[in-house]
Protein backbone atom coordinates (compact mmCIF):
# COMPACT_ATOMS: atom_id res chain seq x y z
CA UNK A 1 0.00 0.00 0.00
CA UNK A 2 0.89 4.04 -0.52
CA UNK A 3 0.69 5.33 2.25
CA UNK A 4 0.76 9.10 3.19
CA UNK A 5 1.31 10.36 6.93
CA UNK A 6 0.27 13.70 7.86
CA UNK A 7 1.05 15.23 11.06
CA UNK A 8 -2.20 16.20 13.41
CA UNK A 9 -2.12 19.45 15.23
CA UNK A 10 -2.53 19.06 18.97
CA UNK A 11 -6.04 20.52 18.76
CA UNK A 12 -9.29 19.00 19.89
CA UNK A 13 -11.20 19.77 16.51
CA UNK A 14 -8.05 17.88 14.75
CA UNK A 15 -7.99 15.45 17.11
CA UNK A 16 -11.09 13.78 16.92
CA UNK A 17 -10.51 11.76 14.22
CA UNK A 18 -7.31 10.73 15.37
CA UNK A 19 -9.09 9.22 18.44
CA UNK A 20 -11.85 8.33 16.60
CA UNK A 21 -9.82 5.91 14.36
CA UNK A 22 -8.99 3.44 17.13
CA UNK A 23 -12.85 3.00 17.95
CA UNK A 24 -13.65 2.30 14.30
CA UNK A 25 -10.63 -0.14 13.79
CA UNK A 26 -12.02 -2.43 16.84
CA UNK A 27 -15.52 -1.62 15.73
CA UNK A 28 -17.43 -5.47 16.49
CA UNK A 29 -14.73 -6.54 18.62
CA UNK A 30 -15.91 -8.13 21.90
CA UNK A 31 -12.55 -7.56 24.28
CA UNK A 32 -11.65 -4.43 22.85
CA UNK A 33 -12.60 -1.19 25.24
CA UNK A 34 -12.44 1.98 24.21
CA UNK A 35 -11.37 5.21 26.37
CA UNK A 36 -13.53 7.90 26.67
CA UNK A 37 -13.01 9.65 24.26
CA UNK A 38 -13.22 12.91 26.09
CA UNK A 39 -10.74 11.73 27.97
CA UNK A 40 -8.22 11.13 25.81
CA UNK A 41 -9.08 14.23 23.50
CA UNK A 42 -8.50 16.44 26.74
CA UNK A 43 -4.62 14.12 27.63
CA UNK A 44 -3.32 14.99 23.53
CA UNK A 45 -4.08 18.49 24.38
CA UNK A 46 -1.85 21.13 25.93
CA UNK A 47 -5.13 22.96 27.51
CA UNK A 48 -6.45 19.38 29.21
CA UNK A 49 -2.96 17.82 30.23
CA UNK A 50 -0.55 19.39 32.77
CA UNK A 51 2.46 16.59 31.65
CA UNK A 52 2.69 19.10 29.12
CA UNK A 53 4.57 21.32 32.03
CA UNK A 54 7.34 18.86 31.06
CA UNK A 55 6.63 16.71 27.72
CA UNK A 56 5.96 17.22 24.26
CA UNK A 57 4.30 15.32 21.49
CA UNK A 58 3.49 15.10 17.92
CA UNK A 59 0.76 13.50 16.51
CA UNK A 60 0.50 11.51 12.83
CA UNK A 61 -1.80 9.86 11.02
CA UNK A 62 -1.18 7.64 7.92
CA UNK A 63 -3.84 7.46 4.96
CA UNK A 64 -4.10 5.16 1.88
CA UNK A 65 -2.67 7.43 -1.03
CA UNK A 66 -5.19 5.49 -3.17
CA UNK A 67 -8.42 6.18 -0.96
CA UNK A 68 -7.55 8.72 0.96
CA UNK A 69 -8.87 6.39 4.19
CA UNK A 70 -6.99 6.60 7.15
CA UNK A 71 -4.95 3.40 7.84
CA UNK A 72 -3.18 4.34 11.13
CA UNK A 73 -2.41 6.75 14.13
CA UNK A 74 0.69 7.40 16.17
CA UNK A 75 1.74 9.44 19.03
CA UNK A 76 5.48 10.40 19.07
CA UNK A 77 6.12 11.87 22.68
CA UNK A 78 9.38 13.30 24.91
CA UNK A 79 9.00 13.15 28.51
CA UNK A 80 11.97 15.35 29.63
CA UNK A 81 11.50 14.46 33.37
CA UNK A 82 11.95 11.06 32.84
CA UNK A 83 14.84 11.54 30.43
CA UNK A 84 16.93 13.47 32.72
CA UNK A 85 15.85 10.87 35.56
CA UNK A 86 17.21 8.38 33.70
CA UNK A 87 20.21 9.92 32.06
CA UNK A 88 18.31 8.89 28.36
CA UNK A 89 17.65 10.57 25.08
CA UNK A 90 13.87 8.91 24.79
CA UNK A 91 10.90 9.39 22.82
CA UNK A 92 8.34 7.49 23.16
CA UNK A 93 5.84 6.14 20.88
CA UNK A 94 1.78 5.74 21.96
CA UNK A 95 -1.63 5.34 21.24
CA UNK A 96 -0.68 3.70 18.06
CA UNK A 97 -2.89 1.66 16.28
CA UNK A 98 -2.53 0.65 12.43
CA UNK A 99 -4.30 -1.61 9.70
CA UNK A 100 -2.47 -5.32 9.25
CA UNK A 101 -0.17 -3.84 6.73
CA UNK A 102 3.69 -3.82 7.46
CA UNK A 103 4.28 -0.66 4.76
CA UNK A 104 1.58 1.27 7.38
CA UNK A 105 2.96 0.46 10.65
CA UNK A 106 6.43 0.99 9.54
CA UNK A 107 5.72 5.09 8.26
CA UNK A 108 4.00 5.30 11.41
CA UNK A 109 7.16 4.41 13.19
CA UNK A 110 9.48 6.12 10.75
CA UNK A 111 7.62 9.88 11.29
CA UNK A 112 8.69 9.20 15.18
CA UNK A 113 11.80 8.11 14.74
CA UNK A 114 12.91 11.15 12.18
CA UNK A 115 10.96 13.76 14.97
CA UNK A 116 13.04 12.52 17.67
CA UNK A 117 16.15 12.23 15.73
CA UNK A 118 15.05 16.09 14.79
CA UNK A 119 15.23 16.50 18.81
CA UNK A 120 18.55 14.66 19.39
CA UNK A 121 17.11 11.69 21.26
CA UNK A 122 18.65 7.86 20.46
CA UNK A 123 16.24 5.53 21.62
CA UNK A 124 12.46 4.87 20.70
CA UNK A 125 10.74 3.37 23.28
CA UNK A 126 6.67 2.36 23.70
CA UNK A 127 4.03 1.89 23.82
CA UNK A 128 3.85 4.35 26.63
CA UNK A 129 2.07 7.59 27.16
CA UNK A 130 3.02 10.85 28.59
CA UNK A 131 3.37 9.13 32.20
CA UNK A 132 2.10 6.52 33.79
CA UNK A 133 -1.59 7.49 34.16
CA UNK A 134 -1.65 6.74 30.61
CA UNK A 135 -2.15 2.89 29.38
CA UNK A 136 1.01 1.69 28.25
CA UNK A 137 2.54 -1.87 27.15
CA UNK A 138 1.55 -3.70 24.14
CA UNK A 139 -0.95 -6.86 24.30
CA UNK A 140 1.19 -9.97 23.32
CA UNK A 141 -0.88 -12.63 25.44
CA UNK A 142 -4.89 -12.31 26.44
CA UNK A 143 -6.25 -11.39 23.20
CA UNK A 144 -9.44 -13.19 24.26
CA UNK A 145 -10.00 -11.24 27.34
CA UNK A 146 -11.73 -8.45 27.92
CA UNK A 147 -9.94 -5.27 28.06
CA UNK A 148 -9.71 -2.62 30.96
CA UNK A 149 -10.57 0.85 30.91
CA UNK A 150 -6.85 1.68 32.34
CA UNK A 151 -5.51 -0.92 28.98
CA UNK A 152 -4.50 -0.93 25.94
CA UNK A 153 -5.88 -3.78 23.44
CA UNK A 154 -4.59 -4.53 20.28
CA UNK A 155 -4.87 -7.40 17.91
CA UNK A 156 -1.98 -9.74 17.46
CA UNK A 157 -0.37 -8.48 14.88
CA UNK A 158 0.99 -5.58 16.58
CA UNK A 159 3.82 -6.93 17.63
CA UNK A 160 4.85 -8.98 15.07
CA UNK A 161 4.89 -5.51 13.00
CA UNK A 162 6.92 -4.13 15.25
CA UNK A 163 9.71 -7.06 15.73
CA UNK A 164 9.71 -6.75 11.86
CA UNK A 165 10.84 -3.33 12.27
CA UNK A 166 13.88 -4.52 14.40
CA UNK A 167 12.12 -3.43 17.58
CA UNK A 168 13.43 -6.07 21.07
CA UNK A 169 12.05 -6.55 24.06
CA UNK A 170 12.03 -3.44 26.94
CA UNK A 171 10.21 -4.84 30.23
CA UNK A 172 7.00 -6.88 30.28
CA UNK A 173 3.97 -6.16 32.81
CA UNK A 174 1.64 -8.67 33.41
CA UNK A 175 -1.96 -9.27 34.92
CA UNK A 176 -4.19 -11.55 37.24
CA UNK A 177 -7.74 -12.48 37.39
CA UNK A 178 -9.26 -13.13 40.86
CA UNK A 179 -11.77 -14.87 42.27
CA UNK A 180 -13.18 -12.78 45.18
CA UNK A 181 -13.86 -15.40 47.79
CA UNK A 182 -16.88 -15.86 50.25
CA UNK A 183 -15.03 -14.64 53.01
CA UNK A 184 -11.64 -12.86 54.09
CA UNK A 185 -9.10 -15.45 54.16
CA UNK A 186 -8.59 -16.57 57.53
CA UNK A 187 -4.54 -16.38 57.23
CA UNK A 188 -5.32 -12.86 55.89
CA UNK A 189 -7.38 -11.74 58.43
CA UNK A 190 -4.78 -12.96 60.99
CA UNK A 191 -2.10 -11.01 59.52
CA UNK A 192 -4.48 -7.90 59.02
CA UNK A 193 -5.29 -7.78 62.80
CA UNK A 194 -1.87 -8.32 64.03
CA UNK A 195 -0.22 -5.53 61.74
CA UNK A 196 -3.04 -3.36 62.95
CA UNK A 197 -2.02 -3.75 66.42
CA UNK A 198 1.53 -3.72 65.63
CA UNK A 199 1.71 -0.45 64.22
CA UNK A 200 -1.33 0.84 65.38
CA UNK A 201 -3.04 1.40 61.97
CA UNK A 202 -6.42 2.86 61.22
CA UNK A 203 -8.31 2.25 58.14
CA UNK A 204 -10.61 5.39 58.03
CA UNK A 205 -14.15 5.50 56.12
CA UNK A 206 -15.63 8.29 54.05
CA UNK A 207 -19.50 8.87 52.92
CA UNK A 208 -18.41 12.10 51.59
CA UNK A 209 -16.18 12.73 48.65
CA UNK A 210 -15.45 16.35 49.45
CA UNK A 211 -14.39 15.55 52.95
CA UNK A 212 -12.01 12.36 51.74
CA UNK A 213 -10.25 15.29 48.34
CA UNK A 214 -9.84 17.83 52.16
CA UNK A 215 -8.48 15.29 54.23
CA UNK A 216 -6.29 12.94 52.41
CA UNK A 217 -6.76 14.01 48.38
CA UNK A 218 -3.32 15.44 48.06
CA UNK A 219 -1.64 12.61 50.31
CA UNK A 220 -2.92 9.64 47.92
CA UNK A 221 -1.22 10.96 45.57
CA UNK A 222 2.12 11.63 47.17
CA UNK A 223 2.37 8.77 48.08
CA UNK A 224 1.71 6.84 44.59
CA UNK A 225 4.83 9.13 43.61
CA UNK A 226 6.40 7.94 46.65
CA UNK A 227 5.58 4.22 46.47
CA UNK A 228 6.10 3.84 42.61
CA UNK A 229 9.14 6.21 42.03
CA UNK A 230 11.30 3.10 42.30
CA UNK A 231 9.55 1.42 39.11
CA UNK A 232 10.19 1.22 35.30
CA UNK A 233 9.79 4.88 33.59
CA UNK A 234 7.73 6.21 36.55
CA UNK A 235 7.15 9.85 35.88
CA UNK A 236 6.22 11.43 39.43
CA UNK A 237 3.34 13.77 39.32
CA UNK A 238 3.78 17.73 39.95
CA UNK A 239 1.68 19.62 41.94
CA UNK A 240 -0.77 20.76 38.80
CA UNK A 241 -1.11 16.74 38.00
CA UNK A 242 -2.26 15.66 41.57
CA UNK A 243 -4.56 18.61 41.80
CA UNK A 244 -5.95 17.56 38.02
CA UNK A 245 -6.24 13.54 39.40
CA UNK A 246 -8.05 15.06 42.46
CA UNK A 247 -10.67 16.69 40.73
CA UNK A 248 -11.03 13.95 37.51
CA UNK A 249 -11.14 10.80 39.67
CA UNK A 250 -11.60 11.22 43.62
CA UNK A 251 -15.12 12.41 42.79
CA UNK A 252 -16.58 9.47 40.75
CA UNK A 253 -15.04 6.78 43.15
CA UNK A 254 -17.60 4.71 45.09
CA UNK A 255 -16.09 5.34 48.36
CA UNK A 256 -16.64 1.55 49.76
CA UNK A 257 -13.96 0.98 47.04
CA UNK A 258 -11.81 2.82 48.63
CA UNK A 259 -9.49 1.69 51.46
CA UNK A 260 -7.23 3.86 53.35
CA UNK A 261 -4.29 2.95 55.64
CA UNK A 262 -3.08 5.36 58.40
CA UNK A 263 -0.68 5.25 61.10
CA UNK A 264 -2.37 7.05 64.55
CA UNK A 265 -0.85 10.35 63.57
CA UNK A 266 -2.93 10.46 60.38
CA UNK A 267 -0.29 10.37 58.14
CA UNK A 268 -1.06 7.96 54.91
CA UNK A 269 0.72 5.08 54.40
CA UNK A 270 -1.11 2.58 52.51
CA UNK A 271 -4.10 3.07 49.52
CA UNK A 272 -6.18 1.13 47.58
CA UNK A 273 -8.39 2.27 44.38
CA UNK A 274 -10.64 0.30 43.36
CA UNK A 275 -13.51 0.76 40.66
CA UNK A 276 -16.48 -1.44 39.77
CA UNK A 277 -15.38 -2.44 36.06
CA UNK A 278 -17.17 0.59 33.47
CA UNK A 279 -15.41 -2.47 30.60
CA UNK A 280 -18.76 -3.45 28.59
CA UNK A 281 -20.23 0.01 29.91
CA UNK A 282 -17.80 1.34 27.64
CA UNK A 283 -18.11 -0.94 24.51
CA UNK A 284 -21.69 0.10 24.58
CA UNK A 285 -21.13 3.49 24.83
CA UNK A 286 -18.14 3.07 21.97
CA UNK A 287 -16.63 5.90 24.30
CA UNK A 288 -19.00 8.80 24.15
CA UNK A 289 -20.95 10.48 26.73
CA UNK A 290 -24.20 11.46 24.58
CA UNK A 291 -26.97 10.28 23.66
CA UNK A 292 -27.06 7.83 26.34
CA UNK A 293 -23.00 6.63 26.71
CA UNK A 294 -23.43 8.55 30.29
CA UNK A 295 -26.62 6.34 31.08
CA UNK A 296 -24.29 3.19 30.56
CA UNK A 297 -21.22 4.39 32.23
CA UNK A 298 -23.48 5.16 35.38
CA UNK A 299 -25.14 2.24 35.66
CA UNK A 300 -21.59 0.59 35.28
CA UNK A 301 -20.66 2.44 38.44
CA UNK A 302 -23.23 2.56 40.72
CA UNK A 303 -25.51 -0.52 39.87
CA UNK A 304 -24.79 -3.95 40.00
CA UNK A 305 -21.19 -5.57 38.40
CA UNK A 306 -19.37 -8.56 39.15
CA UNK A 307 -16.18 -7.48 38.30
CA UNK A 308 -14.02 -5.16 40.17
CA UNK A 309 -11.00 -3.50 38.56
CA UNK A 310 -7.69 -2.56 41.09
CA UNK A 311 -6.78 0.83 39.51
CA UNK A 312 -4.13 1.74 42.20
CA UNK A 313 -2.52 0.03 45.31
CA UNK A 314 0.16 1.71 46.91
CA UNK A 315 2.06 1.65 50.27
CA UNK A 316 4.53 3.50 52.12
CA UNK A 317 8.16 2.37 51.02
CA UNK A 318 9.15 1.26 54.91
CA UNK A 319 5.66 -0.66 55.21
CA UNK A 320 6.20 -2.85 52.17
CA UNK A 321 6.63 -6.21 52.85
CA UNK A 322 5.44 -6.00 56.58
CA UNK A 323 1.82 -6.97 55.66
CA UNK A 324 0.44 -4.05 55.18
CA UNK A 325 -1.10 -5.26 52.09
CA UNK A 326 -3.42 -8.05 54.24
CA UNK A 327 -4.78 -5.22 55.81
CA UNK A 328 -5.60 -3.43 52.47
CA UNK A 329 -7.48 -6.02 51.23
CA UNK A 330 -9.40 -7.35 54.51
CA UNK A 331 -11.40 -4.10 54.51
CA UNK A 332 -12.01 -4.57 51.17
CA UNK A 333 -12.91 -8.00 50.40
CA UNK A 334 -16.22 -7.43 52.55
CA UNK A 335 -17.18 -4.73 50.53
CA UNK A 336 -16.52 -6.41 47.23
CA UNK A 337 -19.06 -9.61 48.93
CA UNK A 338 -21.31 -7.05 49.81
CA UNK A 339 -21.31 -5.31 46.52
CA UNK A 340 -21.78 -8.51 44.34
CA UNK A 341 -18.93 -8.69 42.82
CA UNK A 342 -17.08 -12.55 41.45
CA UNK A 343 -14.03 -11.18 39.95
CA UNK A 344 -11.21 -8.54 40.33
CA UNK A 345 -8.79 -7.48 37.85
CA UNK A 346 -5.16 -6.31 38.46
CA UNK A 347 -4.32 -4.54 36.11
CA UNK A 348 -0.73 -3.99 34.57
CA UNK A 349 2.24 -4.83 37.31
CA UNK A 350 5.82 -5.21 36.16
CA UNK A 351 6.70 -8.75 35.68
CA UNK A 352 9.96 -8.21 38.11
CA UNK A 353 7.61 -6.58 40.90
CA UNK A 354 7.70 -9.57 43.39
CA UNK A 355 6.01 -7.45 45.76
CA UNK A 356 3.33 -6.84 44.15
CA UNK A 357 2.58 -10.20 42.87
CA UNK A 358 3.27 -12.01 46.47
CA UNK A 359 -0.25 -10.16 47.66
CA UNK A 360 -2.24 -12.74 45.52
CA UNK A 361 -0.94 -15.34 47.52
CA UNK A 362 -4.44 -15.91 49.45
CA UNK A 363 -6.52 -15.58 45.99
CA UNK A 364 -7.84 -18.28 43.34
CA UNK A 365 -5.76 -16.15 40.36
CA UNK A 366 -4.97 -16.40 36.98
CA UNK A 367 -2.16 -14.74 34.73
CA UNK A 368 -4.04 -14.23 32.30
CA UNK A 369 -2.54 -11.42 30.40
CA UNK A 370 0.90 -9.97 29.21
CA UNK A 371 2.00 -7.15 27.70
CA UNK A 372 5.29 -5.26 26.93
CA UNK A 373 7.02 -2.14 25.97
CA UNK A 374 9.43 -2.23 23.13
CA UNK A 375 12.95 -0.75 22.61
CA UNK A 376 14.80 0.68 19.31
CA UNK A 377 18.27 2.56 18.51
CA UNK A 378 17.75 5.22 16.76
């Protein structure tokens, strides 16, 4: 195929199709979810991002010279924090998504390559986003499960375009499926009560949104920057981003969802966001608000789901590995009973992160997916 690629400009109005391209590509596929599109209109954007404090990005699109149909979409993007972090000349490439045609997927790549050899980097990394709030890691195992709303899907081609294109291995994350059982485990709920009394820990309940963003909105999210700043690529959140997070997500949460750790002081150490899945609330809404995507997306969130995704689970660096995490999840696991819910999801967790992974120990789990981030000299 001829293909043309023409660079997007990083405005809404031009945007749309660039989002809207994904949606159609899936269009009939039953594990494919899409983002709101909202959403991800509002993270390409200077105006709806605050990474942009620190990042840049260029969007393309590739068309058939022929039909003048798009074919593909690519996001070529420099985070500079993480670069200097790192001591790294990276860009990285994202919300990519292409026809099954090598001659597409490789002028895709190509535009990002020549822009960041324009901008003296070396390396082309991805997928990733702008940080890691963004879905990053491409599917190479699960393609019959159904996606998450914090994942990317892609059919299984994807990577065998990019190996093709000399592209090797960067880091893998991986994810579990879990039974929720009938009751706390009872080794759990053993370890939960003695860490409790060990450290005297408090795990303190909200019925009010407002009063949880006052009391402990900024703290969640110092101390995700705290837990993950050890792990692959993490990007730690400015002041702007946590105050953006606070007002996009706190709000929506079902607070039951929500456990919070704290040592007698008050001081955070320990968090766990979870969401009822919005997976197939999505699909049907094909990622729009209006006419009635809003209708689905609410009754995704506060009627009745049996599947319950773990957005975000993080602990204070000197609590890890004390069982801190038994704690987390025996205040949770009666709501998820009480709520209805059979299944939790993960979501991604890097394949090295023992940590993490050693927290499933009391579940019936799964590994049921894989994904991974690929590496190129430039």
């Amino acid at each position: 195929m001829a293909v043309i690629i023409k660079e997007i400009p990083a405005k809404k109005s031009k945007l749309e199709k660039f989002v809207d391209f994904g949606i159609n590509l899936y269009k009939g596929n039953e594990y494919y979810v899409p983002s709101l599109v909202l959403d991800e209109l509002n993270t390409l954007v200077p105006s709806g991002n605050p990474a942009f404090e620190f990042c840049e990005s260029k969007y393309f699109m590739a068309y058939d010279d022929v039909s003048g149909k798009p074919v593909g979409r690519i996001a070529g993007i420099i985070n500079k924090v993480t670069n200097e972090k790192y001591n790294e000349r990276h860009v990285r490439f994202g919300f990519v998504d292409f026809i099954d045609d090598k001659e597409v997927s490789r002028a895709l790549i190509e535009a990002v390559e020549q822009w960041g050899r324009e901008k003296g980097m070396d390396t082309i990394v991805g997928p990733l986003g702008f940080t890691d709030m963004d879905p990053e890691g491409m599917l190479i195992e699960g393609y019959d499960q159904l996606s998450t709303m914090a994942t990317i899907y892609n059919y299984p081609y994807y990577p065998e375009h990019l190996e093709a294109l000399g592209f090797e291995k960067e880091i893998d994350w991986i994810e579990f499926k879990m039974r929720v059982p009938e009751a706390v485990p009872e080794k759990m709920a053993r370890i939960a009560d003695i860490i409790r009394r060990k450290y005297n820990l408090s795990t303190p309940k909200y019925t009010s949104s407002k009063k949880l963003v006052k009391d402990y909105g900024e703290a969640i999210f110092k101390l995700i920057n705290e837990a993950y700043d050890p792990l692959y690529g993490y990007s730690p959140l400015t002041n702007k981003q946590i105050k953006h997070y606070i007002n996009m997500y706190l709000p929506i949460l079902r607070l039951e969802n929500v456990c919070l750790i704290a040592e007698e002081s008050g001081e955070l150490i320990g968090v766990g966001i979870t969401l009822p899945s919005m997976s197939k609330a999505l699909q049907k809404s094909r990622g729009r608000l209006f006419p009635f995507g809003w209708w689905h997306l609410l009754k995704a969130l506060r009627g009745k789901n049996d599947i319950v995704d773990l957005m975000l689970v993080a602990i204070k660096p000197e609590y890890q590995s004390k069982g801190v995490n038994a704690l987390l999840f025996a205040d949770l696991i009666p709501e998820y009973i009480k709520n209805g819910y059979r299944f939790a999801e993960s979501n991604p967790e890097l394949e090295i992160n023992q940590k993490v992974q050693s927290q499933w120990q009391y579940f019936d789990t799964e590994q049921h997916k894989r994904r991974r981030a690929y590496k190129k000299s430039l």
